[in-house]
N, C-alpha and C. Protein backbone atom coordinates (compact mmCIF):
# COMPACT_ATOMS: atom_id res chain seq x y z
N UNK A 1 0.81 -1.18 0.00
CA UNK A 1 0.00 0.00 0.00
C UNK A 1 0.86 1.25 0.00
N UNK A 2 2.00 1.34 -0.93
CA UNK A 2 2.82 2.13 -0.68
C UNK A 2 2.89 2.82 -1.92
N UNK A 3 1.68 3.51 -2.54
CA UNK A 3 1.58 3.81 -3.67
C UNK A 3 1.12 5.41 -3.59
N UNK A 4 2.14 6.03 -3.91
CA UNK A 4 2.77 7.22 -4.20
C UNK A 4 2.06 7.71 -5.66
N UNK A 5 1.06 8.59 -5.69
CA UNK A 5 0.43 8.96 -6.96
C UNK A 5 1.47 9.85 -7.75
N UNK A 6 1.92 9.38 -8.56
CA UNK A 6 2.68 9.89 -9.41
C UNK A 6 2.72 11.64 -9.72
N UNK A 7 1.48 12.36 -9.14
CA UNK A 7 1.33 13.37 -9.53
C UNK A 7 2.18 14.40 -8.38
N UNK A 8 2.03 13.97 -7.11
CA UNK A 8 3.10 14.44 -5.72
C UNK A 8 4.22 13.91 -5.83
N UNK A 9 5.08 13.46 -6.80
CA UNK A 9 6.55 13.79 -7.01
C UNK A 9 6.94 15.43 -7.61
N UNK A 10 8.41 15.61 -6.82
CA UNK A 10 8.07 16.39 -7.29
C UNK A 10 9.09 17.17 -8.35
N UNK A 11 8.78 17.91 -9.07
CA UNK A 11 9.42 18.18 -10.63
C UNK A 11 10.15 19.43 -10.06
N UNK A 12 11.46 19.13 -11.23
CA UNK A 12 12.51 19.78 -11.11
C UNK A 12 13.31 19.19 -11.93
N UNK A 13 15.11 19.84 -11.72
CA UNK A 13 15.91 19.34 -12.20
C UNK A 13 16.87 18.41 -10.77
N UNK A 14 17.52 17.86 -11.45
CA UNK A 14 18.58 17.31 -10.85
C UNK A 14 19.81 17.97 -10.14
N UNK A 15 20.35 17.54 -8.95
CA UNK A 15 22.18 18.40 -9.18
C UNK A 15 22.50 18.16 -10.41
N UNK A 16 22.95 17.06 -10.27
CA UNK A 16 23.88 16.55 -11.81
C UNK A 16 23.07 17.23 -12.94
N UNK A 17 22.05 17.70 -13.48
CA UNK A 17 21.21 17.87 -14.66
C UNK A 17 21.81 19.11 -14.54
N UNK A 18 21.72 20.42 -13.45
CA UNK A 18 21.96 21.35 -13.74
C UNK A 18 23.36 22.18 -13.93
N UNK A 19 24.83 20.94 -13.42
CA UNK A 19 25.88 20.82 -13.22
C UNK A 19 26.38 20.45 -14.90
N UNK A 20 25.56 19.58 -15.35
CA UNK A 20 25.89 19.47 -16.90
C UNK A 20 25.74 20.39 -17.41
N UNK A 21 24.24 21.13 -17.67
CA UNK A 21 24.41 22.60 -18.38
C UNK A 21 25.30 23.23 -18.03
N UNK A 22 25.73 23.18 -16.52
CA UNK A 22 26.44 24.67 -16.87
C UNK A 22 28.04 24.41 -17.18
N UNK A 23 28.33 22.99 -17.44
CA UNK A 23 29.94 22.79 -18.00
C UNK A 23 29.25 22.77 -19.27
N UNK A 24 28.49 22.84 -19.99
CA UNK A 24 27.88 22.85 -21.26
C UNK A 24 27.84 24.20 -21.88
N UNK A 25 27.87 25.19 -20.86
CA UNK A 25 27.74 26.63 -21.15
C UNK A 25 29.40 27.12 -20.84
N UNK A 26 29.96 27.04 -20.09
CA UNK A 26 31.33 26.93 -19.72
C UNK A 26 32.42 26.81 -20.72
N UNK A 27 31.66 25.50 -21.33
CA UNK A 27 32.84 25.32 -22.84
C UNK A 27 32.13 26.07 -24.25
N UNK A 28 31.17 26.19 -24.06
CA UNK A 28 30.33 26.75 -25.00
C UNK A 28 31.07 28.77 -25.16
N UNK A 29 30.92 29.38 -23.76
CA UNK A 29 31.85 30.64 -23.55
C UNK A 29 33.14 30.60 -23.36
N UNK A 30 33.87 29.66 -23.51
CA UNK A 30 35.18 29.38 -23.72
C UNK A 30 35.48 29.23 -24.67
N UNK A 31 34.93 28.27 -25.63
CA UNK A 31 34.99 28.25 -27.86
C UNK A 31 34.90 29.98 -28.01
N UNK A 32 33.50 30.50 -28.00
CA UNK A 32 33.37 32.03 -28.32
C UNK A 32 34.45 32.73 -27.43
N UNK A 33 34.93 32.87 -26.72
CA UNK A 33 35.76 33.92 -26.15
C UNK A 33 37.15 33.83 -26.82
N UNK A 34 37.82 32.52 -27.08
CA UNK A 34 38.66 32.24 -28.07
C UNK A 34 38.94 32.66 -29.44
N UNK A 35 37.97 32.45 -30.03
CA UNK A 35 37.74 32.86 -31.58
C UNK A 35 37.44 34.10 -31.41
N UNK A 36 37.00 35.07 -30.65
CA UNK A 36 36.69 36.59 -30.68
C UNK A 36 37.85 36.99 -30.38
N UNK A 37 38.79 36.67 -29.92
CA UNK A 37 40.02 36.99 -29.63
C UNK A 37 40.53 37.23 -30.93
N UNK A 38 41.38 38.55 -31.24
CA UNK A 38 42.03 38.99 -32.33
C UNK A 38 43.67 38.68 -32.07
N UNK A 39 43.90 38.32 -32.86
CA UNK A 39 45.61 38.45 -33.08
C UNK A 39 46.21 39.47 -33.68
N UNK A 40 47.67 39.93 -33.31
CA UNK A 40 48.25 40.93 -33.63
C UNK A 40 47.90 41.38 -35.19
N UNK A 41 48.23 40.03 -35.76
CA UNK A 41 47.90 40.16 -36.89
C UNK A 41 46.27 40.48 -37.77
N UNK A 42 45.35 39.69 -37.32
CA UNK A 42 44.24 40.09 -37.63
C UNK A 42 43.91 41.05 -37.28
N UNK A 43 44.44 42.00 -36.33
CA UNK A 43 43.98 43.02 -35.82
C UNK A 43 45.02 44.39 -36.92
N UNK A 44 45.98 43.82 -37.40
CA UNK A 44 46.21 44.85 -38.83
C UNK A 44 46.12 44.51 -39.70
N UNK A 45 45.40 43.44 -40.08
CA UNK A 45 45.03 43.28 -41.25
C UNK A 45 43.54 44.05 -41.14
N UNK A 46 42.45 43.95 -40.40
CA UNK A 46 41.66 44.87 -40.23
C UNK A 46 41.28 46.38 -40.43
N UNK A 47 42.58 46.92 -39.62
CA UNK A 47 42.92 47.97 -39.97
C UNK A 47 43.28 48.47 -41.79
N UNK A 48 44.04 47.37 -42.44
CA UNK A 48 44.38 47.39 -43.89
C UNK A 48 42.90 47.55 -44.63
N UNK A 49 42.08 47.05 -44.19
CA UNK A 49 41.07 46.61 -45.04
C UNK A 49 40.26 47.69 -44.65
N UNK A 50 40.13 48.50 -43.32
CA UNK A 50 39.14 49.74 -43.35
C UNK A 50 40.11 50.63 -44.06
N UNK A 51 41.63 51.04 -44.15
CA UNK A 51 42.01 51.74 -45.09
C UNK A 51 41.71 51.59 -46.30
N UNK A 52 41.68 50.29 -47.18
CA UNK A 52 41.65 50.00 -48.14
C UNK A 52 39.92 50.48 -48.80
N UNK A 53 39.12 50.57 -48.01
CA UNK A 53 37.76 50.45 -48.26
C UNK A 53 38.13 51.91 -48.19
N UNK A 54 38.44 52.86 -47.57
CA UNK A 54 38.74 54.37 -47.13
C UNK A 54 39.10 54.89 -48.15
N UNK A 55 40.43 54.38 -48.94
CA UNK A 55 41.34 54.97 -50.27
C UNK A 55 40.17 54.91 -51.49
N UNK A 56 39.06 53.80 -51.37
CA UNK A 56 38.38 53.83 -52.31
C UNK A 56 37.14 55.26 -52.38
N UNK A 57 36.75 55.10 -51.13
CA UNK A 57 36.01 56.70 -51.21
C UNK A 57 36.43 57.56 -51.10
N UNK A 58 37.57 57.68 -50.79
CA UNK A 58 38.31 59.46 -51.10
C UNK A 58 39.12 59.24 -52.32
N UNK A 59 39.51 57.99 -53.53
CA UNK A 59 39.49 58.46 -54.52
C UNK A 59 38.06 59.07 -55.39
N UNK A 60 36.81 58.15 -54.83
CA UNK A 60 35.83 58.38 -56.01
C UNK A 60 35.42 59.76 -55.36
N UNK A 61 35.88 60.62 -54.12
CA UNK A 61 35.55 62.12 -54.02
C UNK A 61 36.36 62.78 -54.66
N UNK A 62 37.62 62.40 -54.59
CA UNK A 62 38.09 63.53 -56.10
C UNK A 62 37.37 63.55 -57.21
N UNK A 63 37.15 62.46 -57.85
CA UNK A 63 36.47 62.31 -59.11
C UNK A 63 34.74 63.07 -58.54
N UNK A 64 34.20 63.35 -57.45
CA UNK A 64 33.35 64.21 -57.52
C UNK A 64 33.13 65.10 -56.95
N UNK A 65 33.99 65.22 -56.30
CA UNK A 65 34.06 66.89 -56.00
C UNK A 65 35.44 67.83 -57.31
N UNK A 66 35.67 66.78 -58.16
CA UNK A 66 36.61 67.71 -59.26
C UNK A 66 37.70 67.75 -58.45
N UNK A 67 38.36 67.59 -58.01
CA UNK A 67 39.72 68.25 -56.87
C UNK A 67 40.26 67.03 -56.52
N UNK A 68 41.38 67.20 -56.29
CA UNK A 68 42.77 66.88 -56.31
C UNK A 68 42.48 65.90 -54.95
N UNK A 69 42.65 64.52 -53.85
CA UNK A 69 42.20 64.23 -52.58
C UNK A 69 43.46 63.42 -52.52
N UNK A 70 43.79 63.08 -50.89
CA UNK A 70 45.19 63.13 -50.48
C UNK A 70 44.74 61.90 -48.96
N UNK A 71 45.55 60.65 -49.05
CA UNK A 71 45.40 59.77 -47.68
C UNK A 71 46.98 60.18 -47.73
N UNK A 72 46.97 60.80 -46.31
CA UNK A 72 48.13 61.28 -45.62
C UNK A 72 48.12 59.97 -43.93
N UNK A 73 49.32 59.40 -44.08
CA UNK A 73 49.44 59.20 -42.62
C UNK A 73 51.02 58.88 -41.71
N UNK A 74 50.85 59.07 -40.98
CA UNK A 74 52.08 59.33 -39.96
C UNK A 74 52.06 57.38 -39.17
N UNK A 75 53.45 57.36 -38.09
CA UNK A 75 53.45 56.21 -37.58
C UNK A 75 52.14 56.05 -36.34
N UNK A 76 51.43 57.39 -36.01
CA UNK A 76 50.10 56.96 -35.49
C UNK A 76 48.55 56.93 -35.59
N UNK A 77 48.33 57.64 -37.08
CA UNK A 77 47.11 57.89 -37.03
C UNK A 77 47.05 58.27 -38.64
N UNK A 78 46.13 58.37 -39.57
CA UNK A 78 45.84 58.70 -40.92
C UNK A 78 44.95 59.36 -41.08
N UNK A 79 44.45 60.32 -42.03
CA UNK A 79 43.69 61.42 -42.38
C UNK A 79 43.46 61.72 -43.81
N UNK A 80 42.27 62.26 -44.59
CA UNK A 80 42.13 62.25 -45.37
C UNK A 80 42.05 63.76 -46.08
N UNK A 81 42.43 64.41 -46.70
CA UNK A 81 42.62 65.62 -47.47
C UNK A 81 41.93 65.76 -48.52
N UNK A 82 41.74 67.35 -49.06
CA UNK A 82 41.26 67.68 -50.33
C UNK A 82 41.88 68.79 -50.34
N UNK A 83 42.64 69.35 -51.89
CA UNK A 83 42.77 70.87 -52.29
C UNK A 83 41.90 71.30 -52.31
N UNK A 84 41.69 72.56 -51.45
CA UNK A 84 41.26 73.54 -51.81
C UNK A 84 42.46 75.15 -52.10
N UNK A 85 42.16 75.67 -52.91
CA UNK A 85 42.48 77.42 -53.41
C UNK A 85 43.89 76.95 -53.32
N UNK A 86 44.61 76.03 -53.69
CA UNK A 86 46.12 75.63 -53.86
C UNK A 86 46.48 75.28 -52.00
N UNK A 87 45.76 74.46 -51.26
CA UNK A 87 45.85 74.54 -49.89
C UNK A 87 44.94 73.24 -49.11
N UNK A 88 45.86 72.32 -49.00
CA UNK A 88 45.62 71.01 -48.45
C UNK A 88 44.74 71.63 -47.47
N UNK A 89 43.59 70.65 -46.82
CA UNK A 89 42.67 71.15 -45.83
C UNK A 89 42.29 69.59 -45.61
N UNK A 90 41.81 69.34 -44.29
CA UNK A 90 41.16 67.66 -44.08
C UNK A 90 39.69 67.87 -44.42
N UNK A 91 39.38 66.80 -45.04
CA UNK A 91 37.97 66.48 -45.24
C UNK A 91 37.03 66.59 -43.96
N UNK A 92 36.28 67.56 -43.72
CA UNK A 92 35.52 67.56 -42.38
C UNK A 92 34.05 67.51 -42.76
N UNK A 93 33.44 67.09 -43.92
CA UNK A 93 31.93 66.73 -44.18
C UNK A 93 31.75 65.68 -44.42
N UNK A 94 32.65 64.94 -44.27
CA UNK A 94 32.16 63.09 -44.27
C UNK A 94 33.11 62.94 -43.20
N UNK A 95 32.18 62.29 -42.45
CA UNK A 95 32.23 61.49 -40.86
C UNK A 95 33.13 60.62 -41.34
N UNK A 96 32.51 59.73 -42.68
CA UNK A 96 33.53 58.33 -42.68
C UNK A 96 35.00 58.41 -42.70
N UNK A 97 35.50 59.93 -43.49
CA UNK A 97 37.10 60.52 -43.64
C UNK A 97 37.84 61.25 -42.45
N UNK A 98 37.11 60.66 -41.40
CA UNK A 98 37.53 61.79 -40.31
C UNK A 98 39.05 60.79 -40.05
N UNK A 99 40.02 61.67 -39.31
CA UNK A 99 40.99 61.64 -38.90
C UNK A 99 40.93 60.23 -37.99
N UNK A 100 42.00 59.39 -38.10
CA UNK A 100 41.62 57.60 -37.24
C UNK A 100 43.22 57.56 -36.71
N UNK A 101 43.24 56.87 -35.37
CA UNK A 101 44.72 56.13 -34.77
C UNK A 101 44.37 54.93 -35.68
N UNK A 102 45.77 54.11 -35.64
CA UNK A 102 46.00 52.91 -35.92
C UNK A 102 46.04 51.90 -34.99
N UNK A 103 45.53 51.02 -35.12
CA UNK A 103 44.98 50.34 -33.89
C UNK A 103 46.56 50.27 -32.62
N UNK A 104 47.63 49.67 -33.88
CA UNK A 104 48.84 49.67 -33.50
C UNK A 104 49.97 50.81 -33.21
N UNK A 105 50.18 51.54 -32.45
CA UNK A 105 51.69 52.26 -33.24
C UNK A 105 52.31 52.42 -32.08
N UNK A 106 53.70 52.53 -32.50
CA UNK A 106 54.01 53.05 -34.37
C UNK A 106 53.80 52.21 -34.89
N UNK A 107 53.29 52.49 -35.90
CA UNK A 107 52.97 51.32 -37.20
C UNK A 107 53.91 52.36 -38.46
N UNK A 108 54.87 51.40 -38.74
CA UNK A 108 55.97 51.36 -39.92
C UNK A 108 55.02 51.46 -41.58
N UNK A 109 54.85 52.31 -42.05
CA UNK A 109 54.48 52.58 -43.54
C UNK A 109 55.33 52.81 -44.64
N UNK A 110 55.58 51.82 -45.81
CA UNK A 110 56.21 52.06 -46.74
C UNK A 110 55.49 52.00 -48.31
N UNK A 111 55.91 52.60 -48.96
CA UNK A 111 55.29 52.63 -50.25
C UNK A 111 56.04 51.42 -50.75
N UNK A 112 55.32 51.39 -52.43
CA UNK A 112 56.07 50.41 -53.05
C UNK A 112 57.08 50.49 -53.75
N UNK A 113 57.90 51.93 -53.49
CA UNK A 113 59.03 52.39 -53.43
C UNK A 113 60.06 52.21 -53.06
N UNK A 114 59.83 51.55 -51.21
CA UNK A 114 60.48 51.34 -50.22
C UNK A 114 60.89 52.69 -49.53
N UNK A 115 60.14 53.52 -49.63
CA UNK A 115 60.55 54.70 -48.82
C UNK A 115 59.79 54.80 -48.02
N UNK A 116 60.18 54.41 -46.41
CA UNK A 116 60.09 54.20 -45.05
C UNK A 116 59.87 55.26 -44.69
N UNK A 117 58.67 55.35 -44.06
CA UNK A 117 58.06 56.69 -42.73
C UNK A 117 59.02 56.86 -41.89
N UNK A 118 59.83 57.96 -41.64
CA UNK A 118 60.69 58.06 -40.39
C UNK A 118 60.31 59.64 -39.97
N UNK A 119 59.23 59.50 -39.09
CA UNK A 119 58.24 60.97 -38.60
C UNK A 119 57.78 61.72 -39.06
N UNK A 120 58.17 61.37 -40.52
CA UNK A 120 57.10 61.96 -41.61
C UNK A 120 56.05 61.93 -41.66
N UNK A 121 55.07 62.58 -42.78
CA UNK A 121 53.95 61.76 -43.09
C UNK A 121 54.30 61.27 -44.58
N UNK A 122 53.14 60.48 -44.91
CA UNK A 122 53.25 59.28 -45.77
C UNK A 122 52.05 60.03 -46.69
N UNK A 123 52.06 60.38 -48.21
CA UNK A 123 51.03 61.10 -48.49
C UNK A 123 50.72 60.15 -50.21
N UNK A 124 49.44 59.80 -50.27
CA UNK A 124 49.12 59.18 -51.74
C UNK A 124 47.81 60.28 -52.07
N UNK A 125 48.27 60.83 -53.39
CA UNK A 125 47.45 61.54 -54.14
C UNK A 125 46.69 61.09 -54.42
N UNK A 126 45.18 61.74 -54.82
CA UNK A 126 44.28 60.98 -55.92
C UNK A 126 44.07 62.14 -56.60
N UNK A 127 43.72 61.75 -58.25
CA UNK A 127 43.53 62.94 -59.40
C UNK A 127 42.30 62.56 -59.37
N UNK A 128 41.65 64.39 -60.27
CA UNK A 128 40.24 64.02 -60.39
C UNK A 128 40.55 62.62 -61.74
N UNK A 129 40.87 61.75 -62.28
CA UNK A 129 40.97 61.33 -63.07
C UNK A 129 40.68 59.92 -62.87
N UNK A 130 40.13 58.97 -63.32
CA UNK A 130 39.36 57.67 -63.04
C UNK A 130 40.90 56.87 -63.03
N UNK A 131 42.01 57.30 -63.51
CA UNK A 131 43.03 56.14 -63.52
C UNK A 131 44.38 56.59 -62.84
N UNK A 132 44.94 56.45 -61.82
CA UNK A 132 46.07 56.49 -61.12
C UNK A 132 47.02 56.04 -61.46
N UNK A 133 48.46 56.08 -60.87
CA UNK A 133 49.37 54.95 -60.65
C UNK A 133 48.97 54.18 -59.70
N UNK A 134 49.35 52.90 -59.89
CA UNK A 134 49.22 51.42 -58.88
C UNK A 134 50.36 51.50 -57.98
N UNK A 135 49.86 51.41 -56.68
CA UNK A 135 50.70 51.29 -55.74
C UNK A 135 50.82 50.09 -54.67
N UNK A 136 51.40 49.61 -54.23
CA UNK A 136 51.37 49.38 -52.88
C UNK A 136 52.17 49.59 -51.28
N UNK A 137 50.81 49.38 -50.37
CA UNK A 137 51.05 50.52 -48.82
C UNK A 137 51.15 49.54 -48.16
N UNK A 138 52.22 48.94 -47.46
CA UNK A 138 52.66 48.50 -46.39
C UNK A 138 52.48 48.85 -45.07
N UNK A 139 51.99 48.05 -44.22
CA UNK A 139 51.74 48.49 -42.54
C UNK A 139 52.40 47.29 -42.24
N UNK A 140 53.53 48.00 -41.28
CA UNK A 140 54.15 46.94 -40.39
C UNK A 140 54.04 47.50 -38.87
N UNK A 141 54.08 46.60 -38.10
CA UNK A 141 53.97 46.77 -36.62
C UNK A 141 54.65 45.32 -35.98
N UNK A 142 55.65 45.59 -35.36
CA UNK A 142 56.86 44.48 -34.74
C UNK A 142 57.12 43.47 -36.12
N UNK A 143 56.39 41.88 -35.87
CA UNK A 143 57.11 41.21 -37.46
C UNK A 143 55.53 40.74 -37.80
N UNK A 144 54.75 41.76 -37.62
CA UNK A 144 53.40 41.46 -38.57
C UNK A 144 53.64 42.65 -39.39
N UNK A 145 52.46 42.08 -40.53
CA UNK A 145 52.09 43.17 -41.70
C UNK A 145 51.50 42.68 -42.72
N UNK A 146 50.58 43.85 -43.06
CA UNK A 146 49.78 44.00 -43.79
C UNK A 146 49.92 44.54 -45.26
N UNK A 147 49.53 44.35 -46.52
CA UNK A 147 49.44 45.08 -47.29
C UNK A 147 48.12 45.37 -48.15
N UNK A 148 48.10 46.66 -48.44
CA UNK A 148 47.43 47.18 -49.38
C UNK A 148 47.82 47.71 -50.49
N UNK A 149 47.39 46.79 -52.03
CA UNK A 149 47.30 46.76 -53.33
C UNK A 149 46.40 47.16 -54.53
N UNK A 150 47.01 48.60 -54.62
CA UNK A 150 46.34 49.31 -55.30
C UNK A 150 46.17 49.37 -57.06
N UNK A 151 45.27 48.79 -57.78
CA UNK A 151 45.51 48.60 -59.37
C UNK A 151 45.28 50.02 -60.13
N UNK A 152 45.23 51.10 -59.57
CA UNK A 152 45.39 52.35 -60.23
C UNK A 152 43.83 52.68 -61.23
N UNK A 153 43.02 51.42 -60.98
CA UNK A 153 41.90 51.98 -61.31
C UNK A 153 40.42 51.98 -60.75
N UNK A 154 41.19 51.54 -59.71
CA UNK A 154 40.25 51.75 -57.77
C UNK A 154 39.56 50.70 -57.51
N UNK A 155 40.69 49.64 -57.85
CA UNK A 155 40.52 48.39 -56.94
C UNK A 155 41.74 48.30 -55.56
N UNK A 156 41.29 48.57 -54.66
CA UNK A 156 42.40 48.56 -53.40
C UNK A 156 41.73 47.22 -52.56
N UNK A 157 43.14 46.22 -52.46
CA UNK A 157 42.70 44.93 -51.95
C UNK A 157 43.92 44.75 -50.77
N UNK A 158 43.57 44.26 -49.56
CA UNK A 158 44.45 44.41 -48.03
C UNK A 158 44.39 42.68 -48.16
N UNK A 159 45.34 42.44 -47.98
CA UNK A 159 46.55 41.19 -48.08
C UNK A 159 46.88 41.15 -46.37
């Protein structure tokens, strides 16, 4: 007569049931926290690729604003230019051209020249003209680096 109506047990989880989820969640935020993790390197190659996307809209603003446009940058930070009245000035009506650090610096910039930033700035023209010279912009920071490869007719691709 020891019959326990099934309905007065009573519901829940287990220790062990709720000890599994949470080593289940444990390794689960341990995979994601890993892979979100950037490396030196992915973290300038990043940087290459918002420049690279950058060089492309301040060439196609020369070509529409008519005028001469200029990616200038130093070993900490890059900026984007336009002539005006014979007189470099920074682009201050597009948010997207505003003045940026590099995630890294100093970060080492060389053309495909080989002429090395040493506290200079580093300056690539754009003409109002749909076709450039092809270049490529080197970012180094300790023994990573990045490049950006320019085909002179405004394809810029970060390597």
């Amino acid at each position: 007569m020891n019959d326990v109506p099934a309905l007065n047990r009573e519901r829940g989880f287990t220790l062990l049931e709720l000890l599994v989820v949470l080593v289940v969640i444990g390794i689960m935020l341990g995979v994601v926290s890993v892979n979100a993790l950037q490396t030196n390197r992915q973290k300038l190659l990043t940087d290459a690729q918002r420049i690279s996307l950058l060089l492309q809209v301040v060439r196609e603003e020369a070509i529409v604003r008519n005028r001469p446009t200029a990616f200038e940058a130093n070993a900490t930070s890059y900026r984007f230019l336009v002539k005006n009245d014979n007189r470099w000035e920074e682009i201050r009506d597009l948010d997207m051209l505003r003045e940026r650090e590099f995630t890294f610096f100093p970060t080492r910039l060389s053309l495909s020249n080989n002429t090395q930033l040493d506290g200079n700035s580093l300056r690539i023209l754009f003409g109002r003209e749909p076709v450039d010279r092809p270049f490529v912009l080197e970012l180094v920071y300790g023994e990573e680096r990045a490049v950006i490869r320019a085909d002179g007719i405004g394809h810029f691709v970060a390597e």
